[in-house]
PDB file of N, CA and C in Angstrom:
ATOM      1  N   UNK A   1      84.542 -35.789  78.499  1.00  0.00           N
ATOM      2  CA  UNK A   1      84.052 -34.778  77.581  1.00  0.00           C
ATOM      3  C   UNK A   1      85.232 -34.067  76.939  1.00  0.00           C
ATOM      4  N   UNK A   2      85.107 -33.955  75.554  1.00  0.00           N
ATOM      5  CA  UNK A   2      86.391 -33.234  75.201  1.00  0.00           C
ATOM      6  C   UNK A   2      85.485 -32.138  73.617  1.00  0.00           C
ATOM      7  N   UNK A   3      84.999 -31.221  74.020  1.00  0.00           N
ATOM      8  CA  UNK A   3      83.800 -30.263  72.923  1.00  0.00           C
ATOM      9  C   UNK A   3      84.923 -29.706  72.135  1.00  0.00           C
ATOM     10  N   UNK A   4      84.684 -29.620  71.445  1.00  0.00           N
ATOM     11  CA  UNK A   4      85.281 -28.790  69.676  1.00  0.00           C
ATOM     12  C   UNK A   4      84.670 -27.045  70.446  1.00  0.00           C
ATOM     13  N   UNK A   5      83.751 -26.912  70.854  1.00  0.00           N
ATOM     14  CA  UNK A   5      83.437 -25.542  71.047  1.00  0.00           C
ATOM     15  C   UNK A   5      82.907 -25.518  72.827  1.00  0.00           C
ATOM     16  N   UNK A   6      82.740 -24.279  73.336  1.00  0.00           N
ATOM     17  CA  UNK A   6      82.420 -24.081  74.491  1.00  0.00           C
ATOM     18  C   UNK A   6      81.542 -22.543  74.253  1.00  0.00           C
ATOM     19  N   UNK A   7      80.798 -22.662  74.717  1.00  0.00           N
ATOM     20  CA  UNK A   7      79.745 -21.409  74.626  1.00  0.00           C
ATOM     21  C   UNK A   7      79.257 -20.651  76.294  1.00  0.00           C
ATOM     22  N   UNK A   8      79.934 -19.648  76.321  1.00  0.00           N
ATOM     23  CA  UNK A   8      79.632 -19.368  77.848  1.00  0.00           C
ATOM     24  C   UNK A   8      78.361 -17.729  77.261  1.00  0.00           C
ATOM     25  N   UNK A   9      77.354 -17.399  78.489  1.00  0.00           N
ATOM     26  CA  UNK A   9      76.463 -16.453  78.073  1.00  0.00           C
ATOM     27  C   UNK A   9      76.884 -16.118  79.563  1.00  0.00           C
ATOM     28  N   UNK A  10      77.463 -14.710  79.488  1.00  0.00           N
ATOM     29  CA  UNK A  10      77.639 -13.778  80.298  1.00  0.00           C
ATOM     30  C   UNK A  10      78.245 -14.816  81.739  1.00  0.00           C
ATOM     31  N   UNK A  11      79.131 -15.428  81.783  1.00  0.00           N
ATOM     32  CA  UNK A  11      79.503 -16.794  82.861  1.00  0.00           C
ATOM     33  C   UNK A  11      80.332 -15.854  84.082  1.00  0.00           C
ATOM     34  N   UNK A  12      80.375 -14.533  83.878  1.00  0.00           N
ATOM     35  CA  UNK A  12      80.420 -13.890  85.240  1.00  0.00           C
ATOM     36  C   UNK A  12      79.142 -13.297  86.037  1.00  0.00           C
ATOM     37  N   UNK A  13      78.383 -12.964  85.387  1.00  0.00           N
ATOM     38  CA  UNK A  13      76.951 -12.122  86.133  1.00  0.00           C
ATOM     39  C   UNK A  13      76.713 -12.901  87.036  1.00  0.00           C
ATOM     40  N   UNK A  14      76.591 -11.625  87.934  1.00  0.00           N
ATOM     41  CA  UNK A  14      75.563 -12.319  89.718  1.00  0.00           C
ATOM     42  C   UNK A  14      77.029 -12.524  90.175  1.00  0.00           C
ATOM     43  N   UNK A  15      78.230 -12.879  89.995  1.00  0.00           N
ATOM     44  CA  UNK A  15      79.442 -13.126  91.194  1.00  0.00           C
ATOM     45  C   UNK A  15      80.259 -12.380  92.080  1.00  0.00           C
ATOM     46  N   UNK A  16      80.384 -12.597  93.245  1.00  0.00           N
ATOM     47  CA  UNK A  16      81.164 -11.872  93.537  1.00  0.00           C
ATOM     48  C   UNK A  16      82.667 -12.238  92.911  1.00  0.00           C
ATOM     49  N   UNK A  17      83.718 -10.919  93.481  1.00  0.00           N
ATOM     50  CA  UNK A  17      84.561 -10.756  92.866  1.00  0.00           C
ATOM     51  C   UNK A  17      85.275 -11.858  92.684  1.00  0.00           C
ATOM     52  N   UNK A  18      85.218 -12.815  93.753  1.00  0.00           N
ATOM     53  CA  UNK A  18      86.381 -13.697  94.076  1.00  0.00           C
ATOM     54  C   UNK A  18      85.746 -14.687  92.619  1.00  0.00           C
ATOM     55  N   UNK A  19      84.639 -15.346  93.533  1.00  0.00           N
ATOM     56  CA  UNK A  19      84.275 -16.008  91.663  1.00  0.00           C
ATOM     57  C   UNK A  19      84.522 -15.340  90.759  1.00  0.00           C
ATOM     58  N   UNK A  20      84.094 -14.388  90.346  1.00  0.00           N
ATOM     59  CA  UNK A  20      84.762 -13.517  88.456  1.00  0.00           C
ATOM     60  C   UNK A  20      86.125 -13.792  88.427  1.00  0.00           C
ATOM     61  N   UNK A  21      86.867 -13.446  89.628  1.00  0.00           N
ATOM     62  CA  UNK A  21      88.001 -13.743  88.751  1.00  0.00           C
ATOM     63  C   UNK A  21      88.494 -15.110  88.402  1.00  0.00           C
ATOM     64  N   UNK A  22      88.001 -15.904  89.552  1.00  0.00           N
ATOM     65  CA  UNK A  22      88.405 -17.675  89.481  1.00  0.00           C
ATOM     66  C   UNK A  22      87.654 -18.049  87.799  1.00  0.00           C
ATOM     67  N   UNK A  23      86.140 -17.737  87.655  1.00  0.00           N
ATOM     68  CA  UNK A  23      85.853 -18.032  86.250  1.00  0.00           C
ATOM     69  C   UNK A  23      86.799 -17.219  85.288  1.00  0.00           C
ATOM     70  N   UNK A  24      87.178 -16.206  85.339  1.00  0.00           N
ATOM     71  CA  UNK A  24      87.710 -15.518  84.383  1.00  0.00           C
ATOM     72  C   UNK A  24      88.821 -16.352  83.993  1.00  0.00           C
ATOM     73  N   UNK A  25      90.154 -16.598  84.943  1.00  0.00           N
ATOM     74  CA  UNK A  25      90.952 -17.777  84.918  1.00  0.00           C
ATOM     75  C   UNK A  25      91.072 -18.772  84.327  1.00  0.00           C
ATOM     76  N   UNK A  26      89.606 -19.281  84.334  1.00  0.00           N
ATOM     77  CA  UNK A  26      89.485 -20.361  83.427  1.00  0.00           C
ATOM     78  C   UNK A  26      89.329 -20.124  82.564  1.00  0.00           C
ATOM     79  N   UNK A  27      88.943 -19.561  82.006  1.00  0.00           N
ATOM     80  CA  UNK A  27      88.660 -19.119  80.668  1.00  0.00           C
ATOM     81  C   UNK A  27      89.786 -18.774  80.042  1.00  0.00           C
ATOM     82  N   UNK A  28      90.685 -17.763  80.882  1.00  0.00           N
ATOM     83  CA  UNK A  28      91.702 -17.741  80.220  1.00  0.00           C
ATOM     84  C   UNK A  28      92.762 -19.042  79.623  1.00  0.00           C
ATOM     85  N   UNK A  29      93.195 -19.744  80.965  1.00  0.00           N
ATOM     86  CA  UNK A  29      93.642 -21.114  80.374  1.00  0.00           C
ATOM     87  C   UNK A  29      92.955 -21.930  79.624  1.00  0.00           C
ATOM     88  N   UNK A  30      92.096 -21.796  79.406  1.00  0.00           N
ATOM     89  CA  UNK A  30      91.182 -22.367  78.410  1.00  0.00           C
ATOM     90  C   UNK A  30      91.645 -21.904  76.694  1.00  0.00           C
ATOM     91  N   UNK A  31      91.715 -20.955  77.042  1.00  0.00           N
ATOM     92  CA  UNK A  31      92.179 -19.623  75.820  1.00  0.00           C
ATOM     93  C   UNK A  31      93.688 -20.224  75.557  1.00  0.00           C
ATOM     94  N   UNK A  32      94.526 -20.327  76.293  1.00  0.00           N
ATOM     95  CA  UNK A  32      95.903 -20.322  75.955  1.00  0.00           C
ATOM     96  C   UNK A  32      96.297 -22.055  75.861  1.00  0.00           C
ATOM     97  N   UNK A  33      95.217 -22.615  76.168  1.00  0.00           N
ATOM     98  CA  UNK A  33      95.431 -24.017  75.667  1.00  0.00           C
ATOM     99  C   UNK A  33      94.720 -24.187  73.622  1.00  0.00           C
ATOM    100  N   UNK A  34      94.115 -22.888  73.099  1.00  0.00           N
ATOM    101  CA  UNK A  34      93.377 -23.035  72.081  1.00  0.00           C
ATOM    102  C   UNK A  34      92.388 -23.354  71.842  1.00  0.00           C
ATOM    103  N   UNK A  35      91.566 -23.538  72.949  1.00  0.00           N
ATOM    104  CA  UNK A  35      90.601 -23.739  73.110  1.00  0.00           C
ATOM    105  C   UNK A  35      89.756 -22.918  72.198  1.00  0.00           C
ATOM    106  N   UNK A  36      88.511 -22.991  71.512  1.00  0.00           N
ATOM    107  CA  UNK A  36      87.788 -22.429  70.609  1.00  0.00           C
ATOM    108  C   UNK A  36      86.715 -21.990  71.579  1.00  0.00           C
ATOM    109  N   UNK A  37      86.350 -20.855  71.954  1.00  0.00           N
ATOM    110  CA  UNK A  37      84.573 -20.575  72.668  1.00  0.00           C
ATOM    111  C   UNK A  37      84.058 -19.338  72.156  1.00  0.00           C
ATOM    112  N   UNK A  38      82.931 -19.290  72.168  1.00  0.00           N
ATOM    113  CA  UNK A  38      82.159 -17.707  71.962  1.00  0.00           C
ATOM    114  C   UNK A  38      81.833 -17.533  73.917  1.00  0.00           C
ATOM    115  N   UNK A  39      82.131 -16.415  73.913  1.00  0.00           N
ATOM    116  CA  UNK A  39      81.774 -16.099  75.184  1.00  0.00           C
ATOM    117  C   UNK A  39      80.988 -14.526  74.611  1.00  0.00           C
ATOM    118  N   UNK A  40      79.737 -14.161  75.571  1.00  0.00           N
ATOM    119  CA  UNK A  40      78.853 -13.521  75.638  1.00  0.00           C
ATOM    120  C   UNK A  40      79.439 -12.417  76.763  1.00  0.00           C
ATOM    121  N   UNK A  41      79.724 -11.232  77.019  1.00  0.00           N
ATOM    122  CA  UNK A  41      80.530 -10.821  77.993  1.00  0.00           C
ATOM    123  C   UNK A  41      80.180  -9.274  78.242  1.00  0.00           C
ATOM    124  N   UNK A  42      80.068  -8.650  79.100  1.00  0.00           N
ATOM    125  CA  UNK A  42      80.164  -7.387  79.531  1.00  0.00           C
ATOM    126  C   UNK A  42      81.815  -6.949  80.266  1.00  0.00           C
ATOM    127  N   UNK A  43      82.635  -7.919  80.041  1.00  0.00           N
ATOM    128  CA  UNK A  43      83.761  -7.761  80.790  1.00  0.00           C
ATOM    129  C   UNK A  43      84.829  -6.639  79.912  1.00  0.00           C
ATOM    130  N   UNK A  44      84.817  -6.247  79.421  1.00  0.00           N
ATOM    131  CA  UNK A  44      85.458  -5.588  78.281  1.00  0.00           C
ATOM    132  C   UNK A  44      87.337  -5.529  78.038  1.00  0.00           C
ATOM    133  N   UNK A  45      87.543  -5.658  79.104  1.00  0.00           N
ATOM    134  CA  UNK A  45      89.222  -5.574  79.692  1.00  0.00           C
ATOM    135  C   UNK A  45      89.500  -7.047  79.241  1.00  0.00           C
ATOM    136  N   UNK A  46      88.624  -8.216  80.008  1.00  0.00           N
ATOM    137  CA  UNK A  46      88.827  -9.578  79.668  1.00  0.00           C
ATOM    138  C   UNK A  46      88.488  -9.608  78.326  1.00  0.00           C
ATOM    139  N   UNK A  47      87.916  -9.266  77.452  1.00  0.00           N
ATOM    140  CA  UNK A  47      87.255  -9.425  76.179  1.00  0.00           C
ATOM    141  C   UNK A  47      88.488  -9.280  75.050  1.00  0.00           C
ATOM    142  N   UNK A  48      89.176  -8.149  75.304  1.00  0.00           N
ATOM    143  CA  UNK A  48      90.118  -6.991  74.448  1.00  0.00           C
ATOM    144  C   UNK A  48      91.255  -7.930  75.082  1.00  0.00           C
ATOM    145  N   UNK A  49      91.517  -8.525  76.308  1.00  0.00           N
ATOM    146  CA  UNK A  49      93.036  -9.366  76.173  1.00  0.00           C
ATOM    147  C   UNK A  49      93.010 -11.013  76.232  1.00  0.00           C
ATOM    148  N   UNK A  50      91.905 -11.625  76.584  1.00  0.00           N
ATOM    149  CA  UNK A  50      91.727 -12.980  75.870  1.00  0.00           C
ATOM    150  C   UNK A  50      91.280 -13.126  74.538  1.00  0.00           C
ATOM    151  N   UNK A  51      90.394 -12.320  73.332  1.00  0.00           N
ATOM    152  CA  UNK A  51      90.239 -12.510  72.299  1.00  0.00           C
ATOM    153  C   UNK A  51      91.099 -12.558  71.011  1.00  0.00           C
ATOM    154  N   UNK A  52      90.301 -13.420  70.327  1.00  0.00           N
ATOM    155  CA  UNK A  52      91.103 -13.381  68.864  1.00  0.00           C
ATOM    156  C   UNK A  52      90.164 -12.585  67.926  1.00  0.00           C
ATOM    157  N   UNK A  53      89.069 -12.430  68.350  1.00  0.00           N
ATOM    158  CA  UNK A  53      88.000 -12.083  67.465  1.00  0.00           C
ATOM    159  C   UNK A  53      86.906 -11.353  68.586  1.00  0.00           C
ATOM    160  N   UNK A  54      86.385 -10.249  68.337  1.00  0.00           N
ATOM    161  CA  UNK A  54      85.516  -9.532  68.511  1.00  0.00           C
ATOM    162  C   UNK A  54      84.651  -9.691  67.979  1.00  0.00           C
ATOM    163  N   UNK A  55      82.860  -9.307  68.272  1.00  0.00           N
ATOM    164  CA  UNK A  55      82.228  -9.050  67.909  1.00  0.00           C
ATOM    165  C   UNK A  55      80.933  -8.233  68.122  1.00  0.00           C
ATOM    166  N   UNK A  56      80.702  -6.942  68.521  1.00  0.00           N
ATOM    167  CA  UNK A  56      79.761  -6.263  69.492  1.00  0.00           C
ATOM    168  C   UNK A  56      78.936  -5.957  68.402  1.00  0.00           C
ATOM    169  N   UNK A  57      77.415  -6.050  69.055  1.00  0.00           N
ATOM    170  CA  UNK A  57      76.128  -6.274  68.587  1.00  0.00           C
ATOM    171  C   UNK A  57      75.150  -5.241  69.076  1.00  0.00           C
ATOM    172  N   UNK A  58      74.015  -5.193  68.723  1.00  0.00           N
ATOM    173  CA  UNK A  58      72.871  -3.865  69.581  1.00  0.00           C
ATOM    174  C   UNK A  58      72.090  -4.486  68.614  1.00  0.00           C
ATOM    175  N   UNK A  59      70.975  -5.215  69.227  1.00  0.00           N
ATOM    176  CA  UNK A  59      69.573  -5.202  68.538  1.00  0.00           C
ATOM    177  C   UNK A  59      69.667  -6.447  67.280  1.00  0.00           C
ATOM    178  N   UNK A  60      70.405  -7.216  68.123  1.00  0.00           N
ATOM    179  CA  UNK A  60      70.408  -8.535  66.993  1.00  0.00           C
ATOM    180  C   UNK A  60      71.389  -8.206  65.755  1.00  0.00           C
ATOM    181  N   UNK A  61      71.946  -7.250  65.599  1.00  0.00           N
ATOM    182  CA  UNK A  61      72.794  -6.801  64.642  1.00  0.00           C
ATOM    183  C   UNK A  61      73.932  -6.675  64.792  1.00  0.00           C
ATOM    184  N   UNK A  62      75.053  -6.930  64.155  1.00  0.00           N
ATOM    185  CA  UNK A  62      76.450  -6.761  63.885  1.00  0.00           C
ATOM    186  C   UNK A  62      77.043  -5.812  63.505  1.00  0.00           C
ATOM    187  N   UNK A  63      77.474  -4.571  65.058  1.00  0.00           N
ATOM    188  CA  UNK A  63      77.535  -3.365  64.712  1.00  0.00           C
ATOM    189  C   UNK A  63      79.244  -3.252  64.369  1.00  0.00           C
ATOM    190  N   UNK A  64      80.212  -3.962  64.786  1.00  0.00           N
ATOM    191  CA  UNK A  64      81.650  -3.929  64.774  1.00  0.00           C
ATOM    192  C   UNK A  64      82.267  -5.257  65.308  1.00  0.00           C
ATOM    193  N   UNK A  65      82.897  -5.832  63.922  1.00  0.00           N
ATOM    194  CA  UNK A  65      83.589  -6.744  64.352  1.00  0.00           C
ATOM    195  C   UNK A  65      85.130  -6.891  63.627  1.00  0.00           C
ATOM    196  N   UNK A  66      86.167  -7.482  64.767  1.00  0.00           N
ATOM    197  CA  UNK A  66      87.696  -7.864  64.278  1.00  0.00           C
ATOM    198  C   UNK A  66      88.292  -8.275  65.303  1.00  0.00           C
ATOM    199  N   UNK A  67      89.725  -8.115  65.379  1.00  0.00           N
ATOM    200  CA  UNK A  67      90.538  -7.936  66.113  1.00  0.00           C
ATOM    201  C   UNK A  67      89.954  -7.316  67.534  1.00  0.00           C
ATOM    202  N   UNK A  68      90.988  -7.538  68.587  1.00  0.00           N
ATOM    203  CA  UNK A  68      90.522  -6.948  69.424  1.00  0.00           C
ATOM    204  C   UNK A  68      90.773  -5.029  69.441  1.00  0.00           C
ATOM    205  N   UNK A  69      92.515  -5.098  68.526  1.00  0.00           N
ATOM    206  CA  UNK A  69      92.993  -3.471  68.184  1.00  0.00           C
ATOM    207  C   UNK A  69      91.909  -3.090  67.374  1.00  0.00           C
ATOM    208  N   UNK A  70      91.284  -3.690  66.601  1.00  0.00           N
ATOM    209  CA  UNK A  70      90.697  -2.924  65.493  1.00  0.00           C
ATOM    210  C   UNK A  70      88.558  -2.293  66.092  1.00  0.00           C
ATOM    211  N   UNK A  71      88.741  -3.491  66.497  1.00  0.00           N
ATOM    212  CA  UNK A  71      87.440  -3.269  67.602  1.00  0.00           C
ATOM    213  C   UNK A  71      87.260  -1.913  68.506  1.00  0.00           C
ATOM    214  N   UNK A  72      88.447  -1.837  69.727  1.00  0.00           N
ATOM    215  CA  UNK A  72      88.393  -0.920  70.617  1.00  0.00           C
ATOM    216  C   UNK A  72      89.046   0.568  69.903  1.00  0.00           C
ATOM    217  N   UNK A  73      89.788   0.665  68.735  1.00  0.00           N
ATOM    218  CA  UNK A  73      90.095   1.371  68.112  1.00  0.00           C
ATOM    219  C   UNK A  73      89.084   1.789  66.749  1.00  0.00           C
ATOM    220  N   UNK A  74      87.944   1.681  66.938  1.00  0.00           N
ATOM    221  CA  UNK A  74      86.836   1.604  65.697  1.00  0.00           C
ATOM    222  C   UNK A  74      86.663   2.933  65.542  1.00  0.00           C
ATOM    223  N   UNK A  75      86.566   3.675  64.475  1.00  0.00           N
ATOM    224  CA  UNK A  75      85.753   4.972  64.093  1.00  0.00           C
ATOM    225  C   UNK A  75      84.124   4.755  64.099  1.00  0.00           C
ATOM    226  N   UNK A  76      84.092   3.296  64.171  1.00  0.00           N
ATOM    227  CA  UNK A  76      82.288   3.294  64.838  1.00  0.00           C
ATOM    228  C   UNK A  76      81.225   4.134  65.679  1.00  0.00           C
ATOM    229  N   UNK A  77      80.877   5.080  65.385  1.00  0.00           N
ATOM    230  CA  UNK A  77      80.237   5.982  66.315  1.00  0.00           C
ATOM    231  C   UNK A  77      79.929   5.456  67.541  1.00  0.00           C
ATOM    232  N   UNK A  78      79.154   4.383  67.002  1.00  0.00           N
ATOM    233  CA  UNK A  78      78.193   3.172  68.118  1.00  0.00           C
ATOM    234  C   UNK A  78      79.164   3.206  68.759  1.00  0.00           C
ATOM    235  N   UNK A  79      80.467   2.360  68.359  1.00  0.00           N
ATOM    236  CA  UNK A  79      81.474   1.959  69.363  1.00  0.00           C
ATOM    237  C   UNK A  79      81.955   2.851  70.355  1.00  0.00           C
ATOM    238  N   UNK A  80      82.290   3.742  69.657  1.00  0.00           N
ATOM    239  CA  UNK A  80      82.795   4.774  70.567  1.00  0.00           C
ATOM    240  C   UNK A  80      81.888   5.189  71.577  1.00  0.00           C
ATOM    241  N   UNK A  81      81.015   5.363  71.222  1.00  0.00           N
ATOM    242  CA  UNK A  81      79.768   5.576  72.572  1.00  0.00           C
ATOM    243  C   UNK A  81      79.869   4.652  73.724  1.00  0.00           C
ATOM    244  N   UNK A  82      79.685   3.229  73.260  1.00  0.00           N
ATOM    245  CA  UNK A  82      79.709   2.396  74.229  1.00  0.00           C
ATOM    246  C   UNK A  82      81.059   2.093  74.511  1.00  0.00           C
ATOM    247  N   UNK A  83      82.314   2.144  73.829  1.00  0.00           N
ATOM    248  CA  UNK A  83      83.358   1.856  74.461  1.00  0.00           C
ATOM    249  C   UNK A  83      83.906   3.610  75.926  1.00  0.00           C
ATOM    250  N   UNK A  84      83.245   4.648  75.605  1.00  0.00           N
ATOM    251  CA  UNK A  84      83.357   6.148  76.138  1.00  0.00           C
ATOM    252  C   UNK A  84      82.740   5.354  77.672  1.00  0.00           C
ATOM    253  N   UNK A  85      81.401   5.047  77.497  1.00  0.00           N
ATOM    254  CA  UNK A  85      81.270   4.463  79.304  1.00  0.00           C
ATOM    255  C   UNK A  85      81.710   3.218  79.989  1.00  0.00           C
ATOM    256  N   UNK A  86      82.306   2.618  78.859  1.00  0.00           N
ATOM    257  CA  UNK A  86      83.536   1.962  79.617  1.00  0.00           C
ATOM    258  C   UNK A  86      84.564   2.244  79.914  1.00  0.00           C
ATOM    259  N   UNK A  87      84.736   3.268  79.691  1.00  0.00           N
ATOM    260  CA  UNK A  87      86.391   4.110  80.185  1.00  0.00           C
ATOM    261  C   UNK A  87      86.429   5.081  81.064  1.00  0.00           C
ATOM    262  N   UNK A  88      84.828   5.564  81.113  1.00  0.00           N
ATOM    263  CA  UNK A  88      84.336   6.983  82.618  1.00  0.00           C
ATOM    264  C   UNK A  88      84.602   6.103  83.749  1.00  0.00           C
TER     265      UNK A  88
END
């Protein structure tokens, strides 16, 4: 098997730690080989330093997307809300 794309939906939920980080891993070398994937993620730390591209959503909609600087640095209200309880 050799895919042009890889699509993971949330590929940490339900693990314990030791798995998250072993999947996370992969993903990363996955990443630094160029690998192309959309990953689906609540991880936010992994999100902001494996990405090339952001994209956070609410309700089927495309509330903020870029960079990962331009993302976690958004004047997005939305964002800021949800990036505020990721940082409490």
């Amino acid at each position: 098997m050799n895919p042009d794309i890889l699509f993971f939906d949330e590929p940490t939920s339900a693990l314990d730690p030791e798995l998250t980080g072993e999947i996370l891993q992969v993903i990363k070398d996955l990443a630094a080989e160029r690998m192309t994937m959309v990953i689906v993620t609540h991880e936010m730390n992994f999100a902001r330093n494996v990405s090339d591209t952001i994209i956070f959503m609410e309700g089927g909609v495309i509330v903020e997307q870029g960079s990962p600087e331009e993302v976690f640095s958004s004047d997005n209200q939305r964002m800021k809300d949800f990036l505020g309880k990721f940082y409490e």
